[in-house]
Protein backbone atom coordinates (compact mmCIF):
# COMPACT_ATOMS: atom_id res chain seq x y z
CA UNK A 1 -6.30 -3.97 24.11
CA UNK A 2 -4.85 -0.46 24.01
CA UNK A 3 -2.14 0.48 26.39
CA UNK A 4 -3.09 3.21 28.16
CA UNK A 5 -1.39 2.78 31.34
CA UNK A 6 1.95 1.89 29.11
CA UNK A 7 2.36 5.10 27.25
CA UNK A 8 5.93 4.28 26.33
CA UNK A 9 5.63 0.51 25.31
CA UNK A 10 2.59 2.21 22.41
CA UNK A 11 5.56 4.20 21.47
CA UNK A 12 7.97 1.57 21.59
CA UNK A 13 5.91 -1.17 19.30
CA UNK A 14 4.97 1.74 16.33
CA UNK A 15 8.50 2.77 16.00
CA UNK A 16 9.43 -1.11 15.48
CA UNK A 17 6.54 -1.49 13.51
CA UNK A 18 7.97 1.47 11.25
CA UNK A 19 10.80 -0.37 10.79
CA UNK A 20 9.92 -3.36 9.78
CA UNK A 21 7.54 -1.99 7.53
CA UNK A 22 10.35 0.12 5.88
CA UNK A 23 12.02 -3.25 5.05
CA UNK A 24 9.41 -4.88 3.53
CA UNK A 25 8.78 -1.92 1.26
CA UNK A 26 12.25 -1.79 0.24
CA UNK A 27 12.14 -5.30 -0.13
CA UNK A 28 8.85 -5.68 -2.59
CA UNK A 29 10.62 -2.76 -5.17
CA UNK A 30 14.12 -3.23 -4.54
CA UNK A 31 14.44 -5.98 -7.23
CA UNK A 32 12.99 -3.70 -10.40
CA UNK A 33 15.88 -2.71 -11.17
CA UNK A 34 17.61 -5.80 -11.52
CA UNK A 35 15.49 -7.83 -13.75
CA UNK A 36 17.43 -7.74 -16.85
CA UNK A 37 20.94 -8.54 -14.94
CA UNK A 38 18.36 -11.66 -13.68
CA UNK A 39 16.78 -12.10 -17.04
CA UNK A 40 20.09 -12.58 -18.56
CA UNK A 41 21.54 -14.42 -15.82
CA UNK A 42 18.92 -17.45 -16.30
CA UNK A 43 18.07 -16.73 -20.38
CA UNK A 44 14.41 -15.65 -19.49
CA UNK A 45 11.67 -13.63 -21.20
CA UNK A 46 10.61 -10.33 -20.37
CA UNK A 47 7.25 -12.19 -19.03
CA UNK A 48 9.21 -14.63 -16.84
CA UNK A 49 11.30 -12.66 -15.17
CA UNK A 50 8.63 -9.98 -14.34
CA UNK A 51 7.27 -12.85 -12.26
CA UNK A 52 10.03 -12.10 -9.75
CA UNK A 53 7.88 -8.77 -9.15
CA UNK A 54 4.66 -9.93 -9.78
CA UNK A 55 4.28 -13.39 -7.99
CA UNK A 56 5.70 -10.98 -4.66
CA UNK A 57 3.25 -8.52 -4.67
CA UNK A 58 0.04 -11.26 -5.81
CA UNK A 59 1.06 -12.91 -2.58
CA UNK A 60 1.37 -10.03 -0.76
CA UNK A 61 -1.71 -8.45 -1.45
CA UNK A 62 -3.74 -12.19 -0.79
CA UNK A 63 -1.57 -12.57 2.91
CA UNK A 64 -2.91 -8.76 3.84
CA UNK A 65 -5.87 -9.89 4.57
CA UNK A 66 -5.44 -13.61 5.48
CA UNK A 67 -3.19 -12.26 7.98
CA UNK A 68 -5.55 -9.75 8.96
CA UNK A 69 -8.46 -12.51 9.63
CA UNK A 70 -6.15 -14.58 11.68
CA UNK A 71 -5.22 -11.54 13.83
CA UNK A 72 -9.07 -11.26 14.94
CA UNK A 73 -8.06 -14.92 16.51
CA UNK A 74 -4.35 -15.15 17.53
CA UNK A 75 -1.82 -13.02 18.97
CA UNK A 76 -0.17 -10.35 16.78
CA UNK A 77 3.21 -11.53 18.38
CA UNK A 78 3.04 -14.88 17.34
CA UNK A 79 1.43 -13.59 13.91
CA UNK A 80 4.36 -11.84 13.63
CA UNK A 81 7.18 -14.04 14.69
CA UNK A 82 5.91 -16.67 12.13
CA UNK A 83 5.51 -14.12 9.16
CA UNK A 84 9.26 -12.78 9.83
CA UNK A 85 10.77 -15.98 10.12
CA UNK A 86 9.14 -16.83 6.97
CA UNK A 87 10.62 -13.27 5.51
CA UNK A 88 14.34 -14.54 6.50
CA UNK A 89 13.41 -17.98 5.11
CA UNK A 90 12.91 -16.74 1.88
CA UNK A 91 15.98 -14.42 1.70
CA UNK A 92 18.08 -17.69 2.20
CA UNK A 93 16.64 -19.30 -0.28
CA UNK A 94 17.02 -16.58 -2.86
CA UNK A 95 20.42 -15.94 -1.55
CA UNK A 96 21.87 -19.25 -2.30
CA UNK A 97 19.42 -19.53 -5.75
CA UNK A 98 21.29 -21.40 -8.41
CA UNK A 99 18.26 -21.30 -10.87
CA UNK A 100 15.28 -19.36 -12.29
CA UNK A 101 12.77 -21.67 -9.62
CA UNK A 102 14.84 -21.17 -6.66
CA UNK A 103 14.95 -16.80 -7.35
CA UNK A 104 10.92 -17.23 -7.21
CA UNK A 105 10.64 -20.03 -4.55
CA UNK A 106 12.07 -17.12 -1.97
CA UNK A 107 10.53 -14.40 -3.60
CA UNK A 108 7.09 -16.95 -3.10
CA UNK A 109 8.32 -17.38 0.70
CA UNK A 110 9.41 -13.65 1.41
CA UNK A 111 5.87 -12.43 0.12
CA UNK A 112 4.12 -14.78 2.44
CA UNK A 113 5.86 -14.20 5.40
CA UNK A 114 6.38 -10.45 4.85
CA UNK A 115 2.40 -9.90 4.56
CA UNK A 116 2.19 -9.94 7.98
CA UNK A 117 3.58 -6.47 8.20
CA UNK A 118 1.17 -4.55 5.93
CA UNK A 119 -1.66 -6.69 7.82
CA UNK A 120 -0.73 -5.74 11.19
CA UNK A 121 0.31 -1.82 10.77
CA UNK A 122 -3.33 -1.09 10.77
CA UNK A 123 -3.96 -3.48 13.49
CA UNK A 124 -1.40 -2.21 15.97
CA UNK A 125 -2.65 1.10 16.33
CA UNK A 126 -6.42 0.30 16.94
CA UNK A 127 -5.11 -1.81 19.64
CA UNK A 128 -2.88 -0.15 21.07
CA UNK A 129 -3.80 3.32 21.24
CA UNK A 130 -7.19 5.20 21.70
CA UNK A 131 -8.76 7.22 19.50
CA UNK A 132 -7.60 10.62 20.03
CA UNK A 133 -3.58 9.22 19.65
CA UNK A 134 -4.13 7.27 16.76
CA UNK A 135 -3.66 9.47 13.98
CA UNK A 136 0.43 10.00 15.19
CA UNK A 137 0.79 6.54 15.56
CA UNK A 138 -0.60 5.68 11.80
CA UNK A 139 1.46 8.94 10.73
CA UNK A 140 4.77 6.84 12.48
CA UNK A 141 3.98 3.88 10.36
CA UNK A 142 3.32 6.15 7.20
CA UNK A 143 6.88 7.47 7.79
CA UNK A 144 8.47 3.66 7.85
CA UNK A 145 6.80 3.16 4.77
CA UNK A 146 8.10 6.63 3.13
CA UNK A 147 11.84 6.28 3.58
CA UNK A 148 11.44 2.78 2.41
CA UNK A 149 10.24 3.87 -0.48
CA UNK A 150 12.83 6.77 -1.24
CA UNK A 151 15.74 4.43 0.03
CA UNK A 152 14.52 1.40 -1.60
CA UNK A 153 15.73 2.19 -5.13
CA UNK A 154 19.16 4.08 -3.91
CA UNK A 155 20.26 1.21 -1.57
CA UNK A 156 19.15 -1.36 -4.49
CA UNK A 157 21.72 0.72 -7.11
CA UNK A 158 24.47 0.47 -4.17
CA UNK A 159 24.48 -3.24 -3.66
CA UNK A 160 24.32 -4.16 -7.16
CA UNK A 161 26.83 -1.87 -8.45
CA UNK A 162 29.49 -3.78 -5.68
CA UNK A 163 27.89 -7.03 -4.92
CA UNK A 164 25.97 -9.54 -6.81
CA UNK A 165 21.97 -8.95 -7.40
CA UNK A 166 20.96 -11.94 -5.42
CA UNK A 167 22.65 -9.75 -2.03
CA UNK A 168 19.49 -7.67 -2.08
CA UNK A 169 17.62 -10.53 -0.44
CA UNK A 170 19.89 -10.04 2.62
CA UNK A 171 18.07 -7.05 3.36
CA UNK A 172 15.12 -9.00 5.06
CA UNK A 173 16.82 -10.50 7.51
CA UNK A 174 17.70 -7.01 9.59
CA UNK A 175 13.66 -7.65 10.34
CA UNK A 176 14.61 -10.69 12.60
CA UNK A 177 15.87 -8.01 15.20
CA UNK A 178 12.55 -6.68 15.79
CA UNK A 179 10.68 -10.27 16.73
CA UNK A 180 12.14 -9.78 20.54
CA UNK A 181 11.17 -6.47 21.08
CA UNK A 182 7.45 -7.47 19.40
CA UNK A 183 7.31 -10.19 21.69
CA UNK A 184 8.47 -8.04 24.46
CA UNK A 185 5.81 -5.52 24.02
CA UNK A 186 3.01 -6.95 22.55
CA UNK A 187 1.21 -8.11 25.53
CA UNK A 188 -2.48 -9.01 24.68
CA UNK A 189 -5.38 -10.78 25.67
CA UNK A 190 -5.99 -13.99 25.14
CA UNK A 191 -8.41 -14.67 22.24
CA UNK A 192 -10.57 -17.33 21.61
CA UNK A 193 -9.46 -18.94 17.99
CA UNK A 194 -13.17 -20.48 17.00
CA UNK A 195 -13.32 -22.02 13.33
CA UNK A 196 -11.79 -20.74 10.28
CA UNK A 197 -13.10 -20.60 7.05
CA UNK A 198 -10.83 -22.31 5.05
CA UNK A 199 -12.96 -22.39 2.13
CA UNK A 200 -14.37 -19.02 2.15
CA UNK A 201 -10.75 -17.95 2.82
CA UNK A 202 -9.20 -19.74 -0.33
CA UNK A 203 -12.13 -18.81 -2.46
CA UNK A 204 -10.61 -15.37 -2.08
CA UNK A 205 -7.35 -15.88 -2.53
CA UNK A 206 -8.46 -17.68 -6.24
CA UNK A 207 -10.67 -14.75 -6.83
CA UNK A 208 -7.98 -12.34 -5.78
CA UNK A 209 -5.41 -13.63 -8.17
CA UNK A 210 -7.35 -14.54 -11.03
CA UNK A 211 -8.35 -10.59 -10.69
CA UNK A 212 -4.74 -9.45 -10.98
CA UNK A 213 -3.61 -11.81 -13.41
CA UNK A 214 -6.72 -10.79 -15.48
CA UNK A 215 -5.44 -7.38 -15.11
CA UNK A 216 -1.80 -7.96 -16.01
CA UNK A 217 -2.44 -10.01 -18.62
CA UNK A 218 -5.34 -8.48 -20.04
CA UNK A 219 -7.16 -12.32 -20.18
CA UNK A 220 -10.73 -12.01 -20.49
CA UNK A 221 -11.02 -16.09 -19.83
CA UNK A 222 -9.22 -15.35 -16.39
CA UNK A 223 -11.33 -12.10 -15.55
CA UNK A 224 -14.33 -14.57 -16.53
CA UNK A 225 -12.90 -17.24 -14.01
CA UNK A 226 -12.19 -14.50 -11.73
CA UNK A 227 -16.04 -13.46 -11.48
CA UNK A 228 -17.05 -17.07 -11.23
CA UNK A 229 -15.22 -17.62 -7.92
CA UNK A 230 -16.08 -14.35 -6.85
CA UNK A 231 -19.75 -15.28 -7.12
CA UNK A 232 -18.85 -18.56 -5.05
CA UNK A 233 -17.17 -16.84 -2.35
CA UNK A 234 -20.44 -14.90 -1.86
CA UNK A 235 -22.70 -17.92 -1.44
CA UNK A 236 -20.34 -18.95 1.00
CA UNK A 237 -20.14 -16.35 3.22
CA UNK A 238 -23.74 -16.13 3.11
CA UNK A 239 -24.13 -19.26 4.27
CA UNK A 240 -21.14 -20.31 6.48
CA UNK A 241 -22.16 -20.10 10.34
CA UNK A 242 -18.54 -18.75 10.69
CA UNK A 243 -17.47 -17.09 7.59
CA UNK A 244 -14.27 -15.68 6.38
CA UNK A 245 -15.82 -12.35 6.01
CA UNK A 246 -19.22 -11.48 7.46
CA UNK A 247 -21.47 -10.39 4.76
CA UNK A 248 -23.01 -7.49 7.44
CA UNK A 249 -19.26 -5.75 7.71
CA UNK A 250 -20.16 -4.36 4.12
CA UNK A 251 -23.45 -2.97 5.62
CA UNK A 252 -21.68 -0.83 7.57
CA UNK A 253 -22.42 2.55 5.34
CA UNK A 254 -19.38 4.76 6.43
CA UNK A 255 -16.78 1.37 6.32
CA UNK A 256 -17.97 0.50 2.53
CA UNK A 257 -17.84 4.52 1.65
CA UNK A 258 -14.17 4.40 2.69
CA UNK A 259 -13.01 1.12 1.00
CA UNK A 260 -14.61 2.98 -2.11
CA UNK A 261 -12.58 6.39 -1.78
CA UNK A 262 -9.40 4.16 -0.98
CA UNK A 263 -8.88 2.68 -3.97
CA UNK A 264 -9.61 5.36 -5.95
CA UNK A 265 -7.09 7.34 -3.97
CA UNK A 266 -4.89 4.61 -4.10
CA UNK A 267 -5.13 4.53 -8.02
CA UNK A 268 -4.51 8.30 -8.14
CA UNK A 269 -1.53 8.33 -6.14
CA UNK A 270 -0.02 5.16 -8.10
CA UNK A 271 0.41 7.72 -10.91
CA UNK A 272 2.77 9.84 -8.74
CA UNK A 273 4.81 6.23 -8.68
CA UNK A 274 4.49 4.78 -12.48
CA UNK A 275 3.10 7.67 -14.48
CA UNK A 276 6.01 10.53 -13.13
CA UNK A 277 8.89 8.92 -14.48
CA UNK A 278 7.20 7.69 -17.81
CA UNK A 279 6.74 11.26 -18.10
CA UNK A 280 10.23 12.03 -17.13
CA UNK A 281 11.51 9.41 -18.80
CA UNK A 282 9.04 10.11 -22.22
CA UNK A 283 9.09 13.78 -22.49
CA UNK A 284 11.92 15.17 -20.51
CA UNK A 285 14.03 12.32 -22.19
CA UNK A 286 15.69 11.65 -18.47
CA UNK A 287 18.30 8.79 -17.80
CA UNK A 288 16.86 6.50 -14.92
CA UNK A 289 19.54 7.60 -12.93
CA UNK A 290 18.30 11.14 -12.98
CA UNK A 291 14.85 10.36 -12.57
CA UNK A 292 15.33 8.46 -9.30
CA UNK A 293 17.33 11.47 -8.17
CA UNK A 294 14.08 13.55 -9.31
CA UNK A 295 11.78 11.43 -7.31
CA UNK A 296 13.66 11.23 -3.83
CA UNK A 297 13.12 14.78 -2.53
CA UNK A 298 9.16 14.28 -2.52
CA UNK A 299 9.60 10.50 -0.86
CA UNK A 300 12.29 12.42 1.77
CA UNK A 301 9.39 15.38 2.65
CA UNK A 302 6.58 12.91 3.03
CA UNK A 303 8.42 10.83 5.45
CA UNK A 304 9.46 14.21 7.39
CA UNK A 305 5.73 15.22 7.14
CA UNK A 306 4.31 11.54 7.81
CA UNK A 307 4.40 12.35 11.73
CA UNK A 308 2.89 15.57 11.40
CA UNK A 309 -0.12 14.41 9.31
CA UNK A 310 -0.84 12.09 12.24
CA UNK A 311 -0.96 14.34 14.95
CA UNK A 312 -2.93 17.21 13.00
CA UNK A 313 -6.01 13.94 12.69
CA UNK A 314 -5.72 13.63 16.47
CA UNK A 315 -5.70 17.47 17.16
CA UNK A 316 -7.77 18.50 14.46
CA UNK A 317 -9.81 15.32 13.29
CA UNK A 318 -9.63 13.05 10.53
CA UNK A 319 -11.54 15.72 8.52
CA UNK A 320 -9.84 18.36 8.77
CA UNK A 321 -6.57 15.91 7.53
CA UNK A 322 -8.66 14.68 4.55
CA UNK A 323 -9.56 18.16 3.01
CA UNK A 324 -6.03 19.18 3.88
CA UNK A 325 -4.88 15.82 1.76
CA UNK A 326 -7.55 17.04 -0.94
CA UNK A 327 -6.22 20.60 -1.42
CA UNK A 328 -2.22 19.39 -1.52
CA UNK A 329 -3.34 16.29 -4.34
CA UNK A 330 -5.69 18.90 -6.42
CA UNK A 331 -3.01 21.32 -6.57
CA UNK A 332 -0.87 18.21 -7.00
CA UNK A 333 -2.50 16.83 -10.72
CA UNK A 334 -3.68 20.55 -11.89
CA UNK A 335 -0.14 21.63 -11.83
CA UNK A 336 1.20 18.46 -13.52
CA UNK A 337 -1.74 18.61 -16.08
CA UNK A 338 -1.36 22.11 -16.78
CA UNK A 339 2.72 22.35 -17.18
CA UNK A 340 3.60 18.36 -17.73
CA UNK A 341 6.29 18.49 -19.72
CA UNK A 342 7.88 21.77 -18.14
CA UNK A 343 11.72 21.54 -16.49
CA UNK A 344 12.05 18.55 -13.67
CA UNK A 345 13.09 20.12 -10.78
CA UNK A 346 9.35 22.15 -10.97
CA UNK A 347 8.15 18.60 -11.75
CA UNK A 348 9.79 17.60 -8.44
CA UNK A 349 8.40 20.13 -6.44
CA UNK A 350 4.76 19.44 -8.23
CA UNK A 351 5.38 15.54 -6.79
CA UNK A 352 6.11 16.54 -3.89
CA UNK A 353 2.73 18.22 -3.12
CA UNK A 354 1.21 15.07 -4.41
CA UNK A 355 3.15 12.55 -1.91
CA UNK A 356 2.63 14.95 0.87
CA UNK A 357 -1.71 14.65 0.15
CA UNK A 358 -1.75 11.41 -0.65
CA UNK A 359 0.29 9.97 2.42
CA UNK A 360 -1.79 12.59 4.78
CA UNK A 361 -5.07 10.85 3.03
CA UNK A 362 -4.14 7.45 3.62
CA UNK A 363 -3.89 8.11 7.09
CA UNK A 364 -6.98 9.80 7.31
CA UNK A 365 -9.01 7.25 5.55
CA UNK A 366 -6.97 4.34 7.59
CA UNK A 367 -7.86 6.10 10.70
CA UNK A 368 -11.66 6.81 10.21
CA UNK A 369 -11.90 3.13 8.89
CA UNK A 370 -10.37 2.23 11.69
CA UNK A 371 -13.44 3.63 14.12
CA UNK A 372 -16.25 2.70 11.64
CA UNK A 373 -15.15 -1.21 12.78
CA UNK A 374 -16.29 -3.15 15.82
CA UNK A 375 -13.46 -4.75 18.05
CA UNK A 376 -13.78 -8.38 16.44
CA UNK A 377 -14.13 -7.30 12.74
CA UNK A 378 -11.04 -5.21 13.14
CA UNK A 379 -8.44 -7.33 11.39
CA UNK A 380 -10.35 -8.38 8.52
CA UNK A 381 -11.83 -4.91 7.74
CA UNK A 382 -8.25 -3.24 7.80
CA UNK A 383 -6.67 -6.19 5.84
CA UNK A 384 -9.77 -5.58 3.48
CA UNK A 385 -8.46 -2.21 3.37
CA UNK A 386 -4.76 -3.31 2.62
CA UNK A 387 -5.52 -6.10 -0.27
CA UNK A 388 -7.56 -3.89 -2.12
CA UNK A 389 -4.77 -1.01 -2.39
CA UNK A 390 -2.35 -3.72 -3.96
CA UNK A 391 -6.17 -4.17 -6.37
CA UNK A 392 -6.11 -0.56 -7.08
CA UNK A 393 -2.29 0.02 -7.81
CA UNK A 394 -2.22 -3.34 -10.72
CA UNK A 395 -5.56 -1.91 -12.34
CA UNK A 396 -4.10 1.37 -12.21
CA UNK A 397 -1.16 0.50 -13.73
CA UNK A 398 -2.67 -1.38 -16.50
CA UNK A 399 -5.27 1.65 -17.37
CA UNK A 400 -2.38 4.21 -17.03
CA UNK A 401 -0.37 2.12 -19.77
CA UNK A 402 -3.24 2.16 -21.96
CA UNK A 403 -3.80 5.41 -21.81
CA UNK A 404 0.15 6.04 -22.77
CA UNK A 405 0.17 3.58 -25.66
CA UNK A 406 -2.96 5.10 -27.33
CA UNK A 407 -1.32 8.53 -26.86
CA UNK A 408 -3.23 11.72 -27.55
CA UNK A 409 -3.46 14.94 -29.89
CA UNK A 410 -5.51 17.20 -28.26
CA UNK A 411 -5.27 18.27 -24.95
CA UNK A 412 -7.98 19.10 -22.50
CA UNK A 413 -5.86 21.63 -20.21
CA UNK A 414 -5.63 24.75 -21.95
CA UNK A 415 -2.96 25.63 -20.38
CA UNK A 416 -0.46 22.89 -21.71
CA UNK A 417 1.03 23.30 -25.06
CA UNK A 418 3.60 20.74 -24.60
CA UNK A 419 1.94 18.37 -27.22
CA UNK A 420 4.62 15.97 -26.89
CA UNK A 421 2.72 15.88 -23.33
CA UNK A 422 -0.82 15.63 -23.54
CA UNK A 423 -1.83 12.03 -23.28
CA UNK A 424 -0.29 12.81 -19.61
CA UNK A 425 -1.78 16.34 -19.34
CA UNK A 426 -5.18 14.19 -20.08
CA UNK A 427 -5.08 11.84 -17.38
CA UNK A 428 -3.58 14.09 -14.45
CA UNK A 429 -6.94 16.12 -15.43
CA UNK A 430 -8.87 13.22 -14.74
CA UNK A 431 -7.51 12.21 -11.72
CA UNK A 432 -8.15 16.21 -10.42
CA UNK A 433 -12.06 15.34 -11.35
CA UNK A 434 -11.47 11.84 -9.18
CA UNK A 435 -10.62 13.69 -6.44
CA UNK A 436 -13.48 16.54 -6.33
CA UNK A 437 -15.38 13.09 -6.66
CA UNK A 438 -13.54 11.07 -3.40
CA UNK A 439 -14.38 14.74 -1.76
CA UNK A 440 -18.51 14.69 -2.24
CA UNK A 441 -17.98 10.88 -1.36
CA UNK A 442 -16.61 11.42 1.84
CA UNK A 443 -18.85 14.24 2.53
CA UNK A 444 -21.65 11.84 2.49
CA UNK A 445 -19.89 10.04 4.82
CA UNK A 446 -18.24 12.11 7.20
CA UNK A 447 -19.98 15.60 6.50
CA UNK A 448 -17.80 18.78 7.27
CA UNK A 449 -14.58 19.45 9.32
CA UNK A 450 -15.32 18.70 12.87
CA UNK A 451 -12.11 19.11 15.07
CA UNK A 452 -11.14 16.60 17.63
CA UNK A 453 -15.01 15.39 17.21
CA UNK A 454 -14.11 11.65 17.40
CA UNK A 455 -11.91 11.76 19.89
CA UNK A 456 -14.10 14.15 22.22
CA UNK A 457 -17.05 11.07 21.12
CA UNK A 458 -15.08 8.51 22.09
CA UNK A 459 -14.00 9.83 25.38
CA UNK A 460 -17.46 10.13 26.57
């Protein structure tokens, strides 16, 4: 239900949500940086400790959309009570860890409870507010997720350098303040629970992580497992009388266009994350120090700009936001692939552009999905949405450090002559072709710039 006549609890709930989603993005990179204190710690390999990492964000990216199914059934308040206390549960554990198991037992617990945040941050808005206020409110939770990301890294280096590693799963547990004030002003309908498809649901979850352990790994046996359930999970579907997904939510032309221009965007922009400080780190020859300190003033102007980005979709229409995003992410990659290489703080500014588009696309794309879904599809179609971004950002990575390993010596940007630089030059060119691509894509879709057209539509 959307809260019209409660103008200030909408308010209320999307600044809590952007809190708790700041958390849980802080949370699921806050540990990178302390794998080798852990890896030593416990005598592991580089591959078992990266599990601390990896087994979080697998489970994260399956619970998106489990979570997101269940909230087409169940209250988002209870949804979310369980998944926090589940988040707290497994910073205990990992808090009191004596051993390698116990470190991933509440890393396994923290990913499943903190899914629900992710799951319902697309959710909340639809239901909560109508059309023509949406875009603000997904710009709010944009923000959350922003200065989590630019404090995640600097509040990680703080703790460690005066406290133990294992205090950084102590950060969770500020989340518990925000179950009262969920259950407080989350007041919804009652909805009817039906059946669940259990087995159409864990078909998914095997497909889902035999896809990104295929990827990390690089096993073709797993990828070849992977398609095999996939191809079960389709015969189910097709044939359940209540299935997990319905097969006809992928008929819906514009909702399958936008998945698809997603997670390419979501690849793309996963280079401003992993590729920029391989670069920095590769060619500039930066200290990790620096390069965090390089990478905080575009994470700092996004989440300034995340609010803004919202309301220019209401005003203006998700359009008009999109082609904005388009022009700031082209400008974005031509820049890096024409001068990668050059001094960092232009580097800096160059990122900045590129955090600024892609967070302004995300809510563009999150809002038009958003409309292109019927009422009871809702949750699954946005937690679609969420689980294939984690997809995206794992293949993305793997392709990006292929691409670096294989190096190049030619470069297509004529403008670069950094040739210590052009296996990066290479594939920020690419990614500027991607995104004339996404553009005629979403043209097919949407067509031109149409201001305030949806909201106008929806009003009638």
């Amino acid at each position: 239900m959307q809260v019209e006549s409660q103008p200030h609890a909408g308010d209320k709930i999307i600044r809590i949500l952007a809190f708790t989603l700041m958390i849980t993005v802080m949370s699921a990179t806050m540990f990178n940086i302390v794998l080798p204190q852990i890896r030593t710690d416990f005598h592991l390999t580089f591959s078992q400790v990266s599990w601390v990492t990896s087994a979080y964000l697998l489970i994260y990216a399956i619970g998106t959309v489990i979570y997101g199914k269940l909230a087409d059934a169940y209250k988002l308040k209870n949804l979310l009570t369980l998944g926090l206390i589940l988040f707290a549960a497994g910073s205990i554990i990992g808090f009191f860890a004596q051993n390698y198991a116990m470190v991933l037992l509440g890393r396994i617990v923290q990913a499943f409870g903190a899914a629900v945040v992710p799951a319902t941050s697309s959710i909340i808005p639809i239901r909560y507010f109508p059309p023509e206020k949406r875009g603000r409110a997904l710009g709010i939770s944009m923000m959350g997720m922003a200065i989590g990301s630019a404090l995640g890294p600097v509040i990680s280096a703080l703790l460690v350098s005066l406290l133990d590693w294992r205090w950084l799963f102590c950060m969770p547990l500020f989340t518990l303040l925000a179950i009262p004030y969920y259950r407080k002003y989350l007041e919804e309908e009652d909805r009817e629970a039906g059946r669940m498809d259990w087995l159409g649901g864990g078909l998914l979850t095997v497909t889902v992580a035999l896809l990104l352990l295929s990827i990390t790994n690089q096993n073709g046996l797993i990828g070849l497992g992977c398609v095999i359930t996939f191809v079960l999970f389709i015969v189910r579907i097709r044939r359940a009388s209540e299935p997990f997904i319905r097969p006809e939510l992928f008929q819906n032309k514009r909702y399958s266009l936008c998945l698809t221009i997603a997670f390419l965007m979501t690849g793309g922009g996963y280079s401003l994350y992993f590729l920029s400080p391989q670069l920095l780190a590769n060619v500039n020859h930066l200290a990790p120090g620096w390069i965090g300190y390089i990478l905080v003033p575009a994470a700092v102007v996004t989440a300034i700009f995340g609010k803004k980005g919202g309301s220019l979709a209401d005003k203006k229409g998700n359009s008009y936001l999109f082609y904005t995003a388009v022009v700031l992410l082209f400008l974005c990659f031509f820049l890096l692939s024409s001068f990668a290489g050059v001094s960092p703080p232009f580097i800096a500014l160059f990122l900045i552009l590129g955090n600024v588009g892609s967070s302004f696309m995300m809510i563009a794309l999150s809002n038009a999905i958003s409309q292109t879904l019927p009422k009871e599809q809702a949750g699954v179609g946005m937690g679609l949405l969420a689980m294939l971004n984690f997809i995206a950002g794992a293949l993305s990575a793997t392709l990006y450090s292929k691409a670096i390993d294989g190096g190049s010596e030619v470069g297509w940007n004529l403008l670069n002559h950094h040739s210590g630089a052009y296996v990066y030059s290479n594939i920020y060119s690419a990614l500027v072709i991607m995104i004339l691509a996404m553009t005629c894509l979403y043209y097919v879709a949407f067509g031109r710039v149409k201001t305030k057209a949806v909201g106008l539509e929806r009003r009638r």
